[in-house]
C-alpha atoms as a PDB file:
ATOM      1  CA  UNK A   1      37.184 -19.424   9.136  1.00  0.00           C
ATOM      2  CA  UNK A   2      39.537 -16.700   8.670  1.00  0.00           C
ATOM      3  CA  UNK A   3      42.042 -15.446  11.077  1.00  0.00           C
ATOM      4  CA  UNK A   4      40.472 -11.996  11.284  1.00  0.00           C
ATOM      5  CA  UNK A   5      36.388 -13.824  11.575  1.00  0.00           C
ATOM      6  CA  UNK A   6      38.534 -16.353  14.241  1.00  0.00           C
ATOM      7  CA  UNK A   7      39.896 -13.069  16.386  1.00  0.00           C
ATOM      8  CA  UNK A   8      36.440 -11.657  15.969  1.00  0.00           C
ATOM      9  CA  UNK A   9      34.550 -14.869  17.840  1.00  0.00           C
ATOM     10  CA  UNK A  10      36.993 -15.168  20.201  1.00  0.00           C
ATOM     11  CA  UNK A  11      36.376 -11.537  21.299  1.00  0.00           C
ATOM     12  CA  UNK A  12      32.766 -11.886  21.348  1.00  0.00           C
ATOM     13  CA  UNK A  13      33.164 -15.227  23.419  1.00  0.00           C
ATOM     14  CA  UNK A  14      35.791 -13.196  25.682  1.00  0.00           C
ATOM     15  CA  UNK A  15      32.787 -10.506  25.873  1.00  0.00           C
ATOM     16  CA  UNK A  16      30.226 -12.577  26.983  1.00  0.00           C
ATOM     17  CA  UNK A  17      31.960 -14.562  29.130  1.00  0.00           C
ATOM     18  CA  UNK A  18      32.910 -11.547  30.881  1.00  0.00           C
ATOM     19  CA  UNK A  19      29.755  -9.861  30.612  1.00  0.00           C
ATOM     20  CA  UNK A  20      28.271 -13.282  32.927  1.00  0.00           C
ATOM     21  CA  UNK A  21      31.171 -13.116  35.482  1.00  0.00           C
ATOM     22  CA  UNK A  22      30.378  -9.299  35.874  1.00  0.00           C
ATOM     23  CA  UNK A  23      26.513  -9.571  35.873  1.00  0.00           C
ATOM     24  CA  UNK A  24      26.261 -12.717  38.139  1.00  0.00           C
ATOM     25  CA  UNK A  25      28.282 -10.581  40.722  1.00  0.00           C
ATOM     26  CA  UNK A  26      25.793  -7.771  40.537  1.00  0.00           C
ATOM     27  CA  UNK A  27      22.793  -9.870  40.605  1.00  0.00           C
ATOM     28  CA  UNK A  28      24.116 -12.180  43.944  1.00  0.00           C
ATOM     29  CA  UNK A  29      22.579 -11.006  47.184  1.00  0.00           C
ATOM     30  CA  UNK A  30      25.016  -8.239  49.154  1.00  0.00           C
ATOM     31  CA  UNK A  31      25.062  -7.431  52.771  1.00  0.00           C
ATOM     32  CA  UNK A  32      21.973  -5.404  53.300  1.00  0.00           C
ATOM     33  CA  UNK A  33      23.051  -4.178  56.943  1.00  0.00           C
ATOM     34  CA  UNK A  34      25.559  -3.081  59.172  1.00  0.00           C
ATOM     35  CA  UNK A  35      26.266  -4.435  62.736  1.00  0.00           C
ATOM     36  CA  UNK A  36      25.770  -0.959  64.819  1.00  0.00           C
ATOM     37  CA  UNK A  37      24.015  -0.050  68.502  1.00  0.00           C
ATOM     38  CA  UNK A  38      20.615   0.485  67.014  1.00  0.00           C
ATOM     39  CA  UNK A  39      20.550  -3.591  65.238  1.00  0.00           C
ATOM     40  CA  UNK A  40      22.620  -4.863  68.787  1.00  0.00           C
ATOM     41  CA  UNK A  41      19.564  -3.328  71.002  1.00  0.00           C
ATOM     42  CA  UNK A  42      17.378  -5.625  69.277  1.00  0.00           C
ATOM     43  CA  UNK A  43      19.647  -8.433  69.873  1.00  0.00           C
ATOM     44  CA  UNK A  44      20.278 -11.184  72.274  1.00  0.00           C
ATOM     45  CA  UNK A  45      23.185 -11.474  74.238  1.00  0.00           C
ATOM     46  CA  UNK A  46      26.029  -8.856  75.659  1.00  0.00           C
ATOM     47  CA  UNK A  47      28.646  -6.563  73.682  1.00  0.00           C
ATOM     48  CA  UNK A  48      31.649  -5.251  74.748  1.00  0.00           C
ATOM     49  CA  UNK A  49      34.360  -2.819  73.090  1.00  0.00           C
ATOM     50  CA  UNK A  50      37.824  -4.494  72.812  1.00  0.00           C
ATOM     51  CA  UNK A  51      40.725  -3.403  70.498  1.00  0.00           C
ATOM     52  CA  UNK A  52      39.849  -4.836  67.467  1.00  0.00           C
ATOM     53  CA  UNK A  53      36.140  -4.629  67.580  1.00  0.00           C
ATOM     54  CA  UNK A  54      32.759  -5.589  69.230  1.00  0.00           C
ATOM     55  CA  UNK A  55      32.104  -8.669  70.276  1.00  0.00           C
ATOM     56  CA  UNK A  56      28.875 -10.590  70.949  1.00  0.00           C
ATOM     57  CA  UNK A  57      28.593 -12.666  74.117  1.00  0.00           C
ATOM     58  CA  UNK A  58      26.897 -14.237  76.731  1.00  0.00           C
ATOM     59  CA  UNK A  59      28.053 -14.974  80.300  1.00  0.00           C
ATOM     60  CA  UNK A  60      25.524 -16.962  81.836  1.00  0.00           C
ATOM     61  CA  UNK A  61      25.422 -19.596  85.117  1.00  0.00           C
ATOM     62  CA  UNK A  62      26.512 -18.478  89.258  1.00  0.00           C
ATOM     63  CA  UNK A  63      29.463 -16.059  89.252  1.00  0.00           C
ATOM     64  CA  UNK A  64      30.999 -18.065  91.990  1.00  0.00           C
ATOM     65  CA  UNK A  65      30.623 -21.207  89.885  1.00  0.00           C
ATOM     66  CA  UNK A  66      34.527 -22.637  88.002  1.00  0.00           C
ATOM     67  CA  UNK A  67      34.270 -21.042  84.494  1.00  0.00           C
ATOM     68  CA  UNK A  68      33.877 -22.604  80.918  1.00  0.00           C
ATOM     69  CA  UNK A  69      35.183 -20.886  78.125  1.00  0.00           C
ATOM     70  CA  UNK A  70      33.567 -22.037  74.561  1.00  0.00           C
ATOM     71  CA  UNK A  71      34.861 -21.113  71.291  1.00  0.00           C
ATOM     72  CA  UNK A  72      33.079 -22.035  67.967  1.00  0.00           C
ATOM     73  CA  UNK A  73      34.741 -22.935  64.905  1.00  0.00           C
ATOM     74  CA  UNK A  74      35.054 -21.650  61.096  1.00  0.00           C
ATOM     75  CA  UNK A  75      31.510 -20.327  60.234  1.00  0.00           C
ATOM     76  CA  UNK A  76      28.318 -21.154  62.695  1.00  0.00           C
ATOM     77  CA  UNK A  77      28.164 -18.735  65.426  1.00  0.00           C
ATOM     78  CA  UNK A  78      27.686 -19.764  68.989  1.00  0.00           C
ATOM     79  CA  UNK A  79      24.440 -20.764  69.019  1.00  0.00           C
ATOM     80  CA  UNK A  80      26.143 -23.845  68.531  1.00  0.00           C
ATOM     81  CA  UNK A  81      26.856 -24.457  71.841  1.00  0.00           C
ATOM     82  CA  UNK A  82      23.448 -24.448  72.859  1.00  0.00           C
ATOM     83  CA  UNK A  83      22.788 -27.866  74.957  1.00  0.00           C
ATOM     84  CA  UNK A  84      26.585 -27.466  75.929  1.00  0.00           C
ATOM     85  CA  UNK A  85      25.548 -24.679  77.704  1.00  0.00           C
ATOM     86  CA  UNK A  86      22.458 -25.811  79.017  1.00  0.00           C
ATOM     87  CA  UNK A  87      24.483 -28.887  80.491  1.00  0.00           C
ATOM     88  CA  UNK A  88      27.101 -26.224  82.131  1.00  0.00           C
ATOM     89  CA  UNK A  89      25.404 -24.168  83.810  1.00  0.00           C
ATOM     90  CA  UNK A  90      22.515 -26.522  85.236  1.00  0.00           C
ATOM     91  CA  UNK A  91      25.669 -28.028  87.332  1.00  0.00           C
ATOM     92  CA  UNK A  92      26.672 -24.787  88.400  1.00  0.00           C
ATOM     93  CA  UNK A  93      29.357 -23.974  86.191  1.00  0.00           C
ATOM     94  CA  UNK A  94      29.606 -20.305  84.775  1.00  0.00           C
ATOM     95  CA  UNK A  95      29.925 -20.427  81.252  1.00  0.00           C
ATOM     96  CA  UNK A  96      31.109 -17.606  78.339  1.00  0.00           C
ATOM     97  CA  UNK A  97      30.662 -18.336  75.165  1.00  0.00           C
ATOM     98  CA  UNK A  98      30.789 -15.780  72.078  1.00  0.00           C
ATOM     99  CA  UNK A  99      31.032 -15.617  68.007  1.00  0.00           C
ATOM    100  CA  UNK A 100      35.037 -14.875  66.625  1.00  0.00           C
ATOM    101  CA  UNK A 101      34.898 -11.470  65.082  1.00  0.00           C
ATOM    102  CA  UNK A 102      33.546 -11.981  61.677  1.00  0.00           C
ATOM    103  CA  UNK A 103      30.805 -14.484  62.562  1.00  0.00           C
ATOM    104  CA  UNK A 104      27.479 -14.381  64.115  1.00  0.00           C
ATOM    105  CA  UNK A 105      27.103 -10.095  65.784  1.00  0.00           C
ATOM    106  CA  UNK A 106      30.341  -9.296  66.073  1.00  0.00           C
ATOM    107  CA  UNK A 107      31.953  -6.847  64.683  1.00  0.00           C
ATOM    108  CA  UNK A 108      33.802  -7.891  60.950  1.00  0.00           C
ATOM    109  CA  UNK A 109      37.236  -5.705  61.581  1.00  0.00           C
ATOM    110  CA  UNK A 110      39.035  -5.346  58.883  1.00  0.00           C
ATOM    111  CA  UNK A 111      41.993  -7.258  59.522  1.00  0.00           C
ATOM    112  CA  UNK A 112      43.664 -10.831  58.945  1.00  0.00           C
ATOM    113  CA  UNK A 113      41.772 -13.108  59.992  1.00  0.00           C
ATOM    114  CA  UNK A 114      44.585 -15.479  61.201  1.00  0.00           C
ATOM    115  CA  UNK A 115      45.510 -17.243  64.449  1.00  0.00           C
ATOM    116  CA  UNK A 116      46.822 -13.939  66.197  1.00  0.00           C
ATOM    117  CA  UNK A 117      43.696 -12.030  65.763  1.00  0.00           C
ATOM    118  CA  UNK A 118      41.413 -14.839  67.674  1.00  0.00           C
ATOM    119  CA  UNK A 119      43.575 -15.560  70.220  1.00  0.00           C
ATOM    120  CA  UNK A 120      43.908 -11.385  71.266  1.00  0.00           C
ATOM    121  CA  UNK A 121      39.843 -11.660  70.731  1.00  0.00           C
ATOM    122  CA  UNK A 122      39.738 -14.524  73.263  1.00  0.00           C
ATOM    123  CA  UNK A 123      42.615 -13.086  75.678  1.00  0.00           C
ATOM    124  CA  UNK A 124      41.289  -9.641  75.900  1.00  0.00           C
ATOM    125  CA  UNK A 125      37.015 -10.634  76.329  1.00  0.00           C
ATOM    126  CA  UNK A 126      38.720 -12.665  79.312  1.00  0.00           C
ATOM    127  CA  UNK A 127      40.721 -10.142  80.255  1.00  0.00           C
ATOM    128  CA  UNK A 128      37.496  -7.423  79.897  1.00  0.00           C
ATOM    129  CA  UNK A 129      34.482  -9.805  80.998  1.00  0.00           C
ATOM    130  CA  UNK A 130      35.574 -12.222  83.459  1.00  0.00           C
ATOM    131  CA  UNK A 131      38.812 -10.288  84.925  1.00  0.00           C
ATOM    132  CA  UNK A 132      40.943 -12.969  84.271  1.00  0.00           C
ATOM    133  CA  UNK A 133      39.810 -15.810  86.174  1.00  0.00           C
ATOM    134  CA  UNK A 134      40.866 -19.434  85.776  1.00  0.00           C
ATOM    135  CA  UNK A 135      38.733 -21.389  83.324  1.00  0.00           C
ATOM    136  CA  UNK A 136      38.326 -25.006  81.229  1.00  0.00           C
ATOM    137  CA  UNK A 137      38.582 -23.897  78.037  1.00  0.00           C
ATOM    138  CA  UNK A 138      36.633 -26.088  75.213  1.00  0.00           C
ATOM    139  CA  UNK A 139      37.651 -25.643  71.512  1.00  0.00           C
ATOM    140  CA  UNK A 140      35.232 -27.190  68.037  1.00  0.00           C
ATOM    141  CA  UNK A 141      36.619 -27.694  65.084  1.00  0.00           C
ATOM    142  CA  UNK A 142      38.617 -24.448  63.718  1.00  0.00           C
ATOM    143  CA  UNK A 143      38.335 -23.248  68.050  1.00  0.00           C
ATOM    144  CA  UNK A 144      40.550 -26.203  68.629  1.00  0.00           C
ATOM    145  CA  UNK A 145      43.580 -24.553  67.457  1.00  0.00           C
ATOM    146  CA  UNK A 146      42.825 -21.224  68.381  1.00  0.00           C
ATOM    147  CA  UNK A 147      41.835 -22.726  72.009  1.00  0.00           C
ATOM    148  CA  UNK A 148      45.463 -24.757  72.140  1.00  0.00           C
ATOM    149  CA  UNK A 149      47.143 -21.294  70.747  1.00  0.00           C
ATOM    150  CA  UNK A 150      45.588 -19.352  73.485  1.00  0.00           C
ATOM    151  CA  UNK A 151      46.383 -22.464  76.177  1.00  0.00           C
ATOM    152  CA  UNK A 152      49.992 -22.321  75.118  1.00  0.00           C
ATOM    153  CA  UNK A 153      50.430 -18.666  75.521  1.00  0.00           C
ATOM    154  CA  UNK A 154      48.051 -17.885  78.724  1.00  0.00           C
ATOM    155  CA  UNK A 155      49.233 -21.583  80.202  1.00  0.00           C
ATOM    156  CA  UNK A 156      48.020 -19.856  83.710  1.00  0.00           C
ATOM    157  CA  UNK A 157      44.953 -18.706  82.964  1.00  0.00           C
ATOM    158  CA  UNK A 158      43.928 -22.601  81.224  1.00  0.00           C
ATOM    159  CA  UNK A 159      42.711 -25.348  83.588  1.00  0.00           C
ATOM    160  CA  UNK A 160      41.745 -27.950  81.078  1.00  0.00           C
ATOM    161  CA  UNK A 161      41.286 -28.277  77.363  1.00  0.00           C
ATOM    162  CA  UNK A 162      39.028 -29.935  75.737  1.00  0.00           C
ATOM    163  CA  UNK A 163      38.793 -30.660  71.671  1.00  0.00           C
ATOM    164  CA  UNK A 164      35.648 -31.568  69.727  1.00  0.00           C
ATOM    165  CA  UNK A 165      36.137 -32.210  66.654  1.00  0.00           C
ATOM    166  CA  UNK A 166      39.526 -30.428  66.129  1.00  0.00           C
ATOM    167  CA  UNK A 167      40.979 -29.285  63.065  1.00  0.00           C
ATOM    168  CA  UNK A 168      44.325 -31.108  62.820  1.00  0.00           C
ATOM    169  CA  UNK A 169      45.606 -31.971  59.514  1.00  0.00           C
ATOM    170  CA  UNK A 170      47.705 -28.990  57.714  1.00  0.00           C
ATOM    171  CA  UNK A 171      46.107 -26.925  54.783  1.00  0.00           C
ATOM    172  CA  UNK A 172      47.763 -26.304  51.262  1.00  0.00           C
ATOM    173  CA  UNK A 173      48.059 -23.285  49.618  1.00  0.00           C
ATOM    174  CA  UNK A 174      46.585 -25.543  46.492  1.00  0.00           C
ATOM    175  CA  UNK A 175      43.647 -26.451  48.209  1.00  0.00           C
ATOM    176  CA  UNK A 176      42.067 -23.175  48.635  1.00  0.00           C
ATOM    177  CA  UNK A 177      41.659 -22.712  44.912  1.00  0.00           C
ATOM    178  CA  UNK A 178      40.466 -20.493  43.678  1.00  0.00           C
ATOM    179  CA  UNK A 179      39.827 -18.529  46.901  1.00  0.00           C
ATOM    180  CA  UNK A 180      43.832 -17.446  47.066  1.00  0.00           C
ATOM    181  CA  UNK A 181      43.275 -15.521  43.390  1.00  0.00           C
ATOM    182  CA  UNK A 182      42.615 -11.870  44.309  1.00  0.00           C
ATOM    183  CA  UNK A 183      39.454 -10.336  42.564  1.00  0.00           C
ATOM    184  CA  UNK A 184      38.638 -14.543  41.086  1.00  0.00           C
ATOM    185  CA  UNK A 185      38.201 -14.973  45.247  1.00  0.00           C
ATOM    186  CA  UNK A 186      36.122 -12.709  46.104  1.00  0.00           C
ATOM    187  CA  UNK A 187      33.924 -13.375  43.296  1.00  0.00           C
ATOM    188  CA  UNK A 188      33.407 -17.206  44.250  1.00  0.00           C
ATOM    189  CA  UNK A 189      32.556 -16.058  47.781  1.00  0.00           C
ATOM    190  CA  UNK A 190      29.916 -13.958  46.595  1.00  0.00           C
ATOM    191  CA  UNK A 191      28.385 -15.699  43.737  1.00  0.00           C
ATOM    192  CA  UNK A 192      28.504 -18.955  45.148  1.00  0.00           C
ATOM    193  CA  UNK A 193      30.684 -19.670  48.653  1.00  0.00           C
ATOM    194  CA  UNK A 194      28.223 -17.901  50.817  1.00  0.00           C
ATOM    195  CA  UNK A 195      24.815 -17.678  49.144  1.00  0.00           C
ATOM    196  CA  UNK A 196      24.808 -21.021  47.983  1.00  0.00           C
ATOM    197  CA  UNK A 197      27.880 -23.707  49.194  1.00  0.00           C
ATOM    198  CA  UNK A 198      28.125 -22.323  53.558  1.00  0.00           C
ATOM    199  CA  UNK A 199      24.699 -22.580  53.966  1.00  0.00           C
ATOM    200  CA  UNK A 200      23.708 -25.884  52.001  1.00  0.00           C
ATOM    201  CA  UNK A 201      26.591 -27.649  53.557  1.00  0.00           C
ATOM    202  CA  UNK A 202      25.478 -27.209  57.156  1.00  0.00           C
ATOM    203  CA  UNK A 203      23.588 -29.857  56.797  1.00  0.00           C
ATOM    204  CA  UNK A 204      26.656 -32.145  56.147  1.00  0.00           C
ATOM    205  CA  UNK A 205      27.983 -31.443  59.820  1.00  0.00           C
ATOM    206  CA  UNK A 206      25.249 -33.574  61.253  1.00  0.00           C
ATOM    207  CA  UNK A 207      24.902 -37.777  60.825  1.00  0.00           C
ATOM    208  CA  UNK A 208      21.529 -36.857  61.460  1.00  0.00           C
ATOM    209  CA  UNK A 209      20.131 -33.426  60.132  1.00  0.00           C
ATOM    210  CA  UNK A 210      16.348 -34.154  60.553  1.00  0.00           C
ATOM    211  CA  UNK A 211      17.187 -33.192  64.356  1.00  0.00           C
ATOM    212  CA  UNK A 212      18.079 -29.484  63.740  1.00  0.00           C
ATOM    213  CA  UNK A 213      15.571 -28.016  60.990  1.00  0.00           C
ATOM    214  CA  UNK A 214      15.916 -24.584  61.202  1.00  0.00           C
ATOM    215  CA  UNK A 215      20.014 -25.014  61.005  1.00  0.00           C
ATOM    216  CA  UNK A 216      20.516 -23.320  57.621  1.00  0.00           C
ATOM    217  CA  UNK A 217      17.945 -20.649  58.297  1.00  0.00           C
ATOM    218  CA  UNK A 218      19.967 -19.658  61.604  1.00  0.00           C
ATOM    219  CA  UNK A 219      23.094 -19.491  59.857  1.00  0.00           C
ATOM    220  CA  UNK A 220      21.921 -17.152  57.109  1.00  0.00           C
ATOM    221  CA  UNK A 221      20.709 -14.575  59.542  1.00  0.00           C
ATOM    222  CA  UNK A 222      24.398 -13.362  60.079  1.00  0.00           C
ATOM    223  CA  UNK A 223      25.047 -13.286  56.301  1.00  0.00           C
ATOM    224  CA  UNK A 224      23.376 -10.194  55.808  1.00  0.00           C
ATOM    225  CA  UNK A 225      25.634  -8.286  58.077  1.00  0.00           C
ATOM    226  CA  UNK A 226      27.984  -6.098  56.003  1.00  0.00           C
ATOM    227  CA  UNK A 227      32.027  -7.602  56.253  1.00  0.00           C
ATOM    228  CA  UNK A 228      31.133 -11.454  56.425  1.00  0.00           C
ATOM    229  CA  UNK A 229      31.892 -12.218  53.124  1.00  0.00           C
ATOM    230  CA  UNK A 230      35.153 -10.412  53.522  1.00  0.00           C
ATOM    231  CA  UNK A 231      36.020 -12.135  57.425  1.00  0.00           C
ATOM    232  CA  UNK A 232      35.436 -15.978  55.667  1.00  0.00           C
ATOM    233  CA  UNK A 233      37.417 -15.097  53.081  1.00  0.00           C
ATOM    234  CA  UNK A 234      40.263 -13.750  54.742  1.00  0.00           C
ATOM    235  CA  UNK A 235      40.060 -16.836  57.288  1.00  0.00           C
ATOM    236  CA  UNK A 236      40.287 -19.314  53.872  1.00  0.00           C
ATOM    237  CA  UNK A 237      43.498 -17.302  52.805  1.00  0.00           C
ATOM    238  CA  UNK A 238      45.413 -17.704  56.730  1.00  0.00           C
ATOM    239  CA  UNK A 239      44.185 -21.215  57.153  1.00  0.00           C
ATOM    240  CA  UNK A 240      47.432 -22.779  55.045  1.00  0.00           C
ATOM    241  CA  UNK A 241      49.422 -20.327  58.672  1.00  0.00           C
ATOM    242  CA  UNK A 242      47.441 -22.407  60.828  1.00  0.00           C
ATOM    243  CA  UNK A 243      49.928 -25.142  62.191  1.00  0.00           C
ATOM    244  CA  UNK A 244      47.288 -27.085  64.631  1.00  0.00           C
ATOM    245  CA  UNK A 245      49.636 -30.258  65.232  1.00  0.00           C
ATOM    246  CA  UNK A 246      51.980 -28.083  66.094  1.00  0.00           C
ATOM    247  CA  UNK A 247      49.862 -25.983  68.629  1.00  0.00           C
ATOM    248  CA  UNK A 248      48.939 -29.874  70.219  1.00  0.00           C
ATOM    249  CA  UNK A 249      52.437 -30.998  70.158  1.00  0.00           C
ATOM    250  CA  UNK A 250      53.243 -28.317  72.797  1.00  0.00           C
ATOM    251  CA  UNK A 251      50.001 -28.445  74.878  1.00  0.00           C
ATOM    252  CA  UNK A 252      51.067 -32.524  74.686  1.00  0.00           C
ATOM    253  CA  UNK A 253      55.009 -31.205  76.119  1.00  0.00           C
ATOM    254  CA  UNK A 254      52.875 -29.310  78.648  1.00  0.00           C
ATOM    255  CA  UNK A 255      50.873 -31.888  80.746  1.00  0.00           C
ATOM    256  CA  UNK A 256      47.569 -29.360  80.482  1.00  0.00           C
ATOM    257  CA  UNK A 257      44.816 -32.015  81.017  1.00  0.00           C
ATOM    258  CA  UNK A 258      43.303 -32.726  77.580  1.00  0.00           C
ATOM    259  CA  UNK A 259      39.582 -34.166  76.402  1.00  0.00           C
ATOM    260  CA  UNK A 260      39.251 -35.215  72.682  1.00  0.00           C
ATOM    261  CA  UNK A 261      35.721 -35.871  71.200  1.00  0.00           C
ATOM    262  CA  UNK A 262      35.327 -37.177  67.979  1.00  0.00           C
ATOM    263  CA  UNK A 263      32.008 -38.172  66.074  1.00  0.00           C
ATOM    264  CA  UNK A 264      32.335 -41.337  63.727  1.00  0.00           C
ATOM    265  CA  UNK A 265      30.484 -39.843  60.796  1.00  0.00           C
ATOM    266  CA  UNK A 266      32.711 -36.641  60.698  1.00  0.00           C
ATOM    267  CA  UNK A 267      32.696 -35.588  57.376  1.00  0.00           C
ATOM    268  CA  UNK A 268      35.085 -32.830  58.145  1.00  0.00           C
ATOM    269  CA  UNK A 269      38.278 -34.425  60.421  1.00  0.00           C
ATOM    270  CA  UNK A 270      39.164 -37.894  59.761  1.00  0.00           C
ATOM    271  CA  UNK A 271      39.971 -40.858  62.379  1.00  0.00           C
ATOM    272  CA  UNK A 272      43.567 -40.424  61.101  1.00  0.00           C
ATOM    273  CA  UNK A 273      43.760 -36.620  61.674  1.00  0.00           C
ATOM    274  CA  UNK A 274      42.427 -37.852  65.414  1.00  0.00           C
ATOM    275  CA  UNK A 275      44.931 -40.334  65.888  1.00  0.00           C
ATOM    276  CA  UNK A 276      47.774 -37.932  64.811  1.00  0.00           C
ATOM    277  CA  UNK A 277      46.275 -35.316  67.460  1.00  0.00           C
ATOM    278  CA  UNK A 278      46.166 -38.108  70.060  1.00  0.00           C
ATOM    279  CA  UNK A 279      50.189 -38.715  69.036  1.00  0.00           C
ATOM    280  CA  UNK A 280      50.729 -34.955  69.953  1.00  0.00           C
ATOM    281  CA  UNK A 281      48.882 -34.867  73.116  1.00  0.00           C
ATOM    282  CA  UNK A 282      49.743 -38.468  74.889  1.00  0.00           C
ATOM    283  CA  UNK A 283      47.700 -37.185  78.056  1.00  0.00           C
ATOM    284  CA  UNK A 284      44.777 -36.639  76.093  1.00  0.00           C
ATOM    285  CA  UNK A 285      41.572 -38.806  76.928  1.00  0.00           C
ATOM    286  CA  UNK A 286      39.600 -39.606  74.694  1.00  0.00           C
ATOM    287  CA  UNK A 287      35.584 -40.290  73.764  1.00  0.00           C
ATOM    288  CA  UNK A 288      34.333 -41.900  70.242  1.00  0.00           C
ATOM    289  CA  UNK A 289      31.261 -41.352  69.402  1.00  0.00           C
ATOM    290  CA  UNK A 290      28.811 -43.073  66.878  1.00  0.00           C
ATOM    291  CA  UNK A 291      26.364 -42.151  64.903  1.00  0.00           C
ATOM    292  CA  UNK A 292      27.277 -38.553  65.067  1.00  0.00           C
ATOM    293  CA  UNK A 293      28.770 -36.193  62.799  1.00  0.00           C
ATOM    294  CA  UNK A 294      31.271 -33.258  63.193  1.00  0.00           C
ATOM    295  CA  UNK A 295      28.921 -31.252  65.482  1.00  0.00           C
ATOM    296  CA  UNK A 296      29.386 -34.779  67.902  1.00  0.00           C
ATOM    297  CA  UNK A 297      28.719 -32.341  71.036  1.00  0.00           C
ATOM    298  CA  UNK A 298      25.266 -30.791  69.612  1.00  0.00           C
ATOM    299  CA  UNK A 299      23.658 -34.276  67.687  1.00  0.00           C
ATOM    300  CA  UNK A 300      25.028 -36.703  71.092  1.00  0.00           C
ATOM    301  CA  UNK A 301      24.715 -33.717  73.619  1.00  0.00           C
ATOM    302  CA  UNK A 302      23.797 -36.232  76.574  1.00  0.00           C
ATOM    303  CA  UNK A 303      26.704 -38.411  75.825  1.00  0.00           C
ATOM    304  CA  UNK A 304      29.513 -35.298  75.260  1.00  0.00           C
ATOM    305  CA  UNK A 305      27.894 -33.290  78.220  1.00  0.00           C
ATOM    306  CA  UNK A 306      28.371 -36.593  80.381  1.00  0.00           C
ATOM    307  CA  UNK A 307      31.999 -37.264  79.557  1.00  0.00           C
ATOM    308  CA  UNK A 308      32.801 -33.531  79.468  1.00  0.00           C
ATOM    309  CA  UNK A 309      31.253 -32.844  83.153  1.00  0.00           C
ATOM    310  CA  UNK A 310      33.248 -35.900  84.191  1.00  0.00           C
ATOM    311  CA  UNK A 311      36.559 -34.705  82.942  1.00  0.00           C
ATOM    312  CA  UNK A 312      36.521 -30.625  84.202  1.00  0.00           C
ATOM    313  CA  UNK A 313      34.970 -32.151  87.372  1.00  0.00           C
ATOM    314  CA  UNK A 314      37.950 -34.020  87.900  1.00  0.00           C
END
């Protein structure tokens, strides 16, 4: 083959190639909608109006009751917290939980998605909805640090922690590939990441997934919301900013009473990321639970419930 026949494939190849990348963008489903008053009024739940956004709540149990404050981790909204909930308030506990901006109906600001920007979200719906009263607060997975950020700078406001499945280890910049290469990024989250890989991998969060069926098909519902794509992608890029040991090392300094609850079968944080958060927390009790994966609190609800009622109660 000659040099100029050689150029000539490789420009076709080139072509083509970039011709797929181009038309499998177009062809991937978008956001249909966008997250405004008329789609909320349809919607369960409450909204209020803080600085960077709306947010999507519920505050549910007696008013008079001690207050629980749940926060969700990286992607499933907080339906998750469903039998948590349940458990709560049926002992008289008041209970707020809501989805981090970007997730579930609230509002997709644009904005980095980093620690700061959750731990404002969590200070000021506190601040708006429940005026600032005292509360356990109980993190999952990604809401682990952000709960132990917010503990460390609010220490008055925090009565107990508690971490379920907690994000622990550090992430490298290396192992977000290829979601830190602008334009190649965005590309992966739409073609793939969020049609195709979030959704299909809920299933990995449970040891046993025959016991939520309709999991995936609840999580999709808030993909269609314009600025989700955007919020996951941006919270990929900050995660390597997230130092979680670092956030436990000083609620460990602080004495804050601490609850960790780990599931055996986590497929997401290992025993040794556990034992390294234990390290950093030396007040910290602990629960173990088998047979369950990383969403230990929703698959062994009776068991988590128990030991979490037992430890706030205290």
């Amino acid at each position: 083959m000659t040099t100029k026949k050689k150029f000539l494939f490789i420009s076709i190849l080139f072509d083509l190639i970039l011709f797929a990348l181009i038309g499998s963008y177009l062809l991937s489903p978008d956001e249909t909608y966008t997250l405004d008053s008329v789609i909320r009024a349809g919607l369960s739940g409450q909204f209020v109006q803080l600085e960077d956004g709306v947010v999507h709540y519920e505050l549910s149990g007696p008013a008079n009751g001690e207050l629980v404050v749940l926060v969700h981790g990286f992607s499933v909204p907080y339906y998750v917290w469903d039998p948590t909930v349940s458990a709560l308030t049926a002992e008289g506990y008041q209970v707020l939980r809501y989805d981090l901006y970007g997730r579930g109906y609230s509002d997709r600001p644009n904005e980095e998605y980093d620690l700061n920007l959750f731990v404002r979200q969590l200070s000021q719906l506190t601040e708006v909805v429940t005026l600032n009263k005292p509360f356990h607060l109980v993190g999952l997975s990604m809401g682990a640090p952000i709960s132990a950020a917010f503990a460390n700078q609010y220490a008055a406001h925090v009565l107990s922690l508690t971490l379920i499945a907690p994000e622990v280890l550090p992430v490298s910049k290396g192992s977000i590939f290829p979601m830190s290469v602008p334009l190649l990024g965005e590309w992966v989250m739409k073609v793939y990441m969020v049609p195709v890989y979030l959704p299909g991998s809920q299933k990995s969060d449970f040891y046993n997934p025959a016991i939520a069926p309709d999991w995936e098909a609840r999580y999709r519902d808030q993909l269609k919301f314009k600025g989700f794509r955007q919020a996951i992608l941006s919270t990929i890029r900050n995660l390597p900013k997230m130092n979680a040991l670092k956030e436990y090392e000083q609620i460990g300094r602080s004495g804050l009473p601490v609850l960790v609850v780990w599931g055996e079968d986590d497929q997401s944080v290992s025993y040794d990321a556990i034992l390294q958060a234990m390290q950093a927390m030396p007040q910290a009790e602990y629960l173990q639970v088998p047979q369950a994966g990383h969403l230990v609190h929703y698959e062994k609800a009776n068991d988590v419930n128990r030991k979490l009622l037992e430890f706030i109660g205290k």
